[in-house]
Protein backbone atom coordinates (compact mmCIF):
# COMPACT_ATOMS: atom_id res chain seq x y z
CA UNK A 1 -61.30 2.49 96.60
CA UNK A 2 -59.45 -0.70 96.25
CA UNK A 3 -55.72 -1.19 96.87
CA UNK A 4 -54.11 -4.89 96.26
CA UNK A 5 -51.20 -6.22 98.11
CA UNK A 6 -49.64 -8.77 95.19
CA UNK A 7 -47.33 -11.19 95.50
CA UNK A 8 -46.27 -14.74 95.64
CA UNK A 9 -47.27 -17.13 98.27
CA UNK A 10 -45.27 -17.03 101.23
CA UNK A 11 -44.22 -13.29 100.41
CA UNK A 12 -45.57 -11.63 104.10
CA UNK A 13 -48.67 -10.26 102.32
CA UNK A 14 -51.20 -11.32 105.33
CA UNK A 15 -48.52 -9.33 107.94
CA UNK A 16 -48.95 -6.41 105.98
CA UNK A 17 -52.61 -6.93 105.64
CA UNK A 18 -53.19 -7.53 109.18
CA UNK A 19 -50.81 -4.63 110.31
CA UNK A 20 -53.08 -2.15 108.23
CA UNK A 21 -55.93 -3.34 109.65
CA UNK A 22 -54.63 -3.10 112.84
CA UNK A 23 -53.62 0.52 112.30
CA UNK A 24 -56.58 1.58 110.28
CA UNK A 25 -59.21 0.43 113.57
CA UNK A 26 -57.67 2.97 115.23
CA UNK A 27 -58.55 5.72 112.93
CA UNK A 28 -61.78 4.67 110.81
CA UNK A 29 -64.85 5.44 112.26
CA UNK A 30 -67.20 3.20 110.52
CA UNK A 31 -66.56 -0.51 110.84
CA UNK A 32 -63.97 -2.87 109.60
CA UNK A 33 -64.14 -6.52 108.41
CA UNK A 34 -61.92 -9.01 107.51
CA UNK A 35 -62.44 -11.85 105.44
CA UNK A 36 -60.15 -14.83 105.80
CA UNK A 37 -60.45 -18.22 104.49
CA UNK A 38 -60.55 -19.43 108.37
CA UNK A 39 -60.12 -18.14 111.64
CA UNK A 40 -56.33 -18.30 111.92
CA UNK A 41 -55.44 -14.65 112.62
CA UNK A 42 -58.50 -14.10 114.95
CA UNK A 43 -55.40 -13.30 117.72
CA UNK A 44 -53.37 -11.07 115.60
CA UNK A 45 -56.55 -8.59 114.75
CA UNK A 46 -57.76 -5.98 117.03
CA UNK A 47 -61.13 -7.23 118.09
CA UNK A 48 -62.75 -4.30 117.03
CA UNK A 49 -62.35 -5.85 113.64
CA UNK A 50 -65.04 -8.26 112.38
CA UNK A 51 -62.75 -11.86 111.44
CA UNK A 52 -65.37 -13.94 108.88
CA UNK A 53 -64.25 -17.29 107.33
CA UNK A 54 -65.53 -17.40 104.27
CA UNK A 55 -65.33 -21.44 104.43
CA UNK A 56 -68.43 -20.84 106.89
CA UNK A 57 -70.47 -19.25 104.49
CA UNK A 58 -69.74 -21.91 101.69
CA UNK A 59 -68.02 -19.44 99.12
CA UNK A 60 -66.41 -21.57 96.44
CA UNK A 61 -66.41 -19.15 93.11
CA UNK A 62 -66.29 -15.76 92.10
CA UNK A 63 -70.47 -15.24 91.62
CA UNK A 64 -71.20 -16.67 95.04
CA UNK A 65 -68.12 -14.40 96.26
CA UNK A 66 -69.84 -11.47 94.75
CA UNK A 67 -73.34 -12.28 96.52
CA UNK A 68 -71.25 -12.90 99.32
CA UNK A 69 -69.83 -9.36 99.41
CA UNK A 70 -73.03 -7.56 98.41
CA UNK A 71 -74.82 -9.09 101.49
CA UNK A 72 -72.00 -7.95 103.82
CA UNK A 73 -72.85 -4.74 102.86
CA UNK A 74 -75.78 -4.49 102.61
CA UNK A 75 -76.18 -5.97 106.56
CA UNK A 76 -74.07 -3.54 107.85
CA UNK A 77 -74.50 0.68 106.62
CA UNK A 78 -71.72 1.64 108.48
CA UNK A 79 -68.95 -0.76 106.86
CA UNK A 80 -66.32 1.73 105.57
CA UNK A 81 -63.48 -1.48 104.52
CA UNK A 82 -63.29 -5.29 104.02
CA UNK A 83 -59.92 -6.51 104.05
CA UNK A 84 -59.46 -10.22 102.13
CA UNK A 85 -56.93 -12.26 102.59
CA UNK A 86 -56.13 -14.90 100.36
CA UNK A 87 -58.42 -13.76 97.61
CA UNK A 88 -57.91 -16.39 94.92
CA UNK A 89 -58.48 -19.38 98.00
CA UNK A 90 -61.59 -17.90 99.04
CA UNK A 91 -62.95 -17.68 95.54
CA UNK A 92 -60.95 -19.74 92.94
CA UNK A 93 -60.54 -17.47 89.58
CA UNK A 94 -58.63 -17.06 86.14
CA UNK A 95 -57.19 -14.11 85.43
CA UNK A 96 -60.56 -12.72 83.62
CA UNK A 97 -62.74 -13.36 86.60
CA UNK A 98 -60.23 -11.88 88.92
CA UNK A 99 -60.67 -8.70 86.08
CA UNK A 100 -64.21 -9.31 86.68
CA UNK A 101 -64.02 -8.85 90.24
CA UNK A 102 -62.00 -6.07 89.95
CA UNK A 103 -64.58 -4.45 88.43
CA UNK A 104 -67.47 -5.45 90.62
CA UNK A 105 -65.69 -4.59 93.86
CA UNK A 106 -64.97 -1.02 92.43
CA UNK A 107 -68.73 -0.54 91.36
CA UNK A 108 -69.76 -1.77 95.10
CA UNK A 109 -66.86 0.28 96.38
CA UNK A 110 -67.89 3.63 94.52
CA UNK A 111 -71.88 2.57 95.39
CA UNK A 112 -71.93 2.03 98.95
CA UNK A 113 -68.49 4.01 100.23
CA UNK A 114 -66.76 0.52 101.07
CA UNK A 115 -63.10 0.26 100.31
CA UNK A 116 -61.58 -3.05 99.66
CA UNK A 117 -58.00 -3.78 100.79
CA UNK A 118 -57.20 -7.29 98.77
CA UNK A 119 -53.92 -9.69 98.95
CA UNK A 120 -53.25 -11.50 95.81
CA UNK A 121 -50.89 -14.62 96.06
CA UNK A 122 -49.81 -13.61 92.34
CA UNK A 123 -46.99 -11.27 91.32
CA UNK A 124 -48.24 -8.00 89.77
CA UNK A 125 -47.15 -8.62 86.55
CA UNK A 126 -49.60 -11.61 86.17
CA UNK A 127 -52.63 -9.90 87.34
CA UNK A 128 -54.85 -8.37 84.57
CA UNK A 129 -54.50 -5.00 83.41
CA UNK A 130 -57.02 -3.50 85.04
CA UNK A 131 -56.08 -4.60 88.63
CA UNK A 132 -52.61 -3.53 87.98
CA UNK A 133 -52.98 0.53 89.20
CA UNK A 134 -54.79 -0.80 92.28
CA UNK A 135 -51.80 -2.39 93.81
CA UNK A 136 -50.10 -0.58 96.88
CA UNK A 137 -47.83 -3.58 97.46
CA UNK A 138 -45.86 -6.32 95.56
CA UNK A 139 -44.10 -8.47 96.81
């Protein structure tokens, strides 16, 4: 499953993000990770919740964001969600990468049992189409 928090920048999408994290811990039993572009928020998450900056793994685009995500899971069998925050400034992307993506995370999320919680600094009328019925939030 994959839900998408979308919205400008500025909007309160990490809160939210973090907040359902937060509450989510307390329920899940499998583990939880969330990526960030840095460590900024390591305070504001419960620490049963894995915090990786993605800067420290040198993601820069969307194929070495998908290898990136692939060998989270595949390090870790009992991952049940990845939260990302900041999508498009961990991995730079157009609009058809980001449908790309889209796609990719929803093959890895149907494969492995992994869902993917994603903020989007862009309002949901400018994502692509097929990202559009994934979105819980906009802002």
């Amino acid at each position: 499953m994959i839900q998408i928090i979308a919205g400008e920048k500025g909007k309160g999408k990490t809160k939210i993000l973090l907040d359902k994290a937060n509450a989510e811990v307390l329920t899940t039993t499998g583990t939880l990770a969330f990526i960030d572009k840095n460590n900024r928020h390591m305070y504001e998450l419960n620490n049963k919740i894995r915090l990786i900056s993605a800067k420290d793994y040198f993601v820069n685009n969307a194929k070495e964001f998908t290898g990136f995500i692939a060998g989270l899971i595949s390090q870790d069998n009992d991952l049940s969600k990845v939260y990302l925050d900041g999508f498009l400034s961990i991995a730079p992307m157009e609009n058809s990468d980001i449908a790309e993506m889209i796609e990719k995370l929803d093959t890895l999320s149907n494969a492995f049992d992994v869902d993917f919680v994603i903020s989007i600094s862009k309002n949901e009328s400018d994502l692509p189409e097929n990202a559009k019925p994934y979105v819980i939030v906009s802002l």
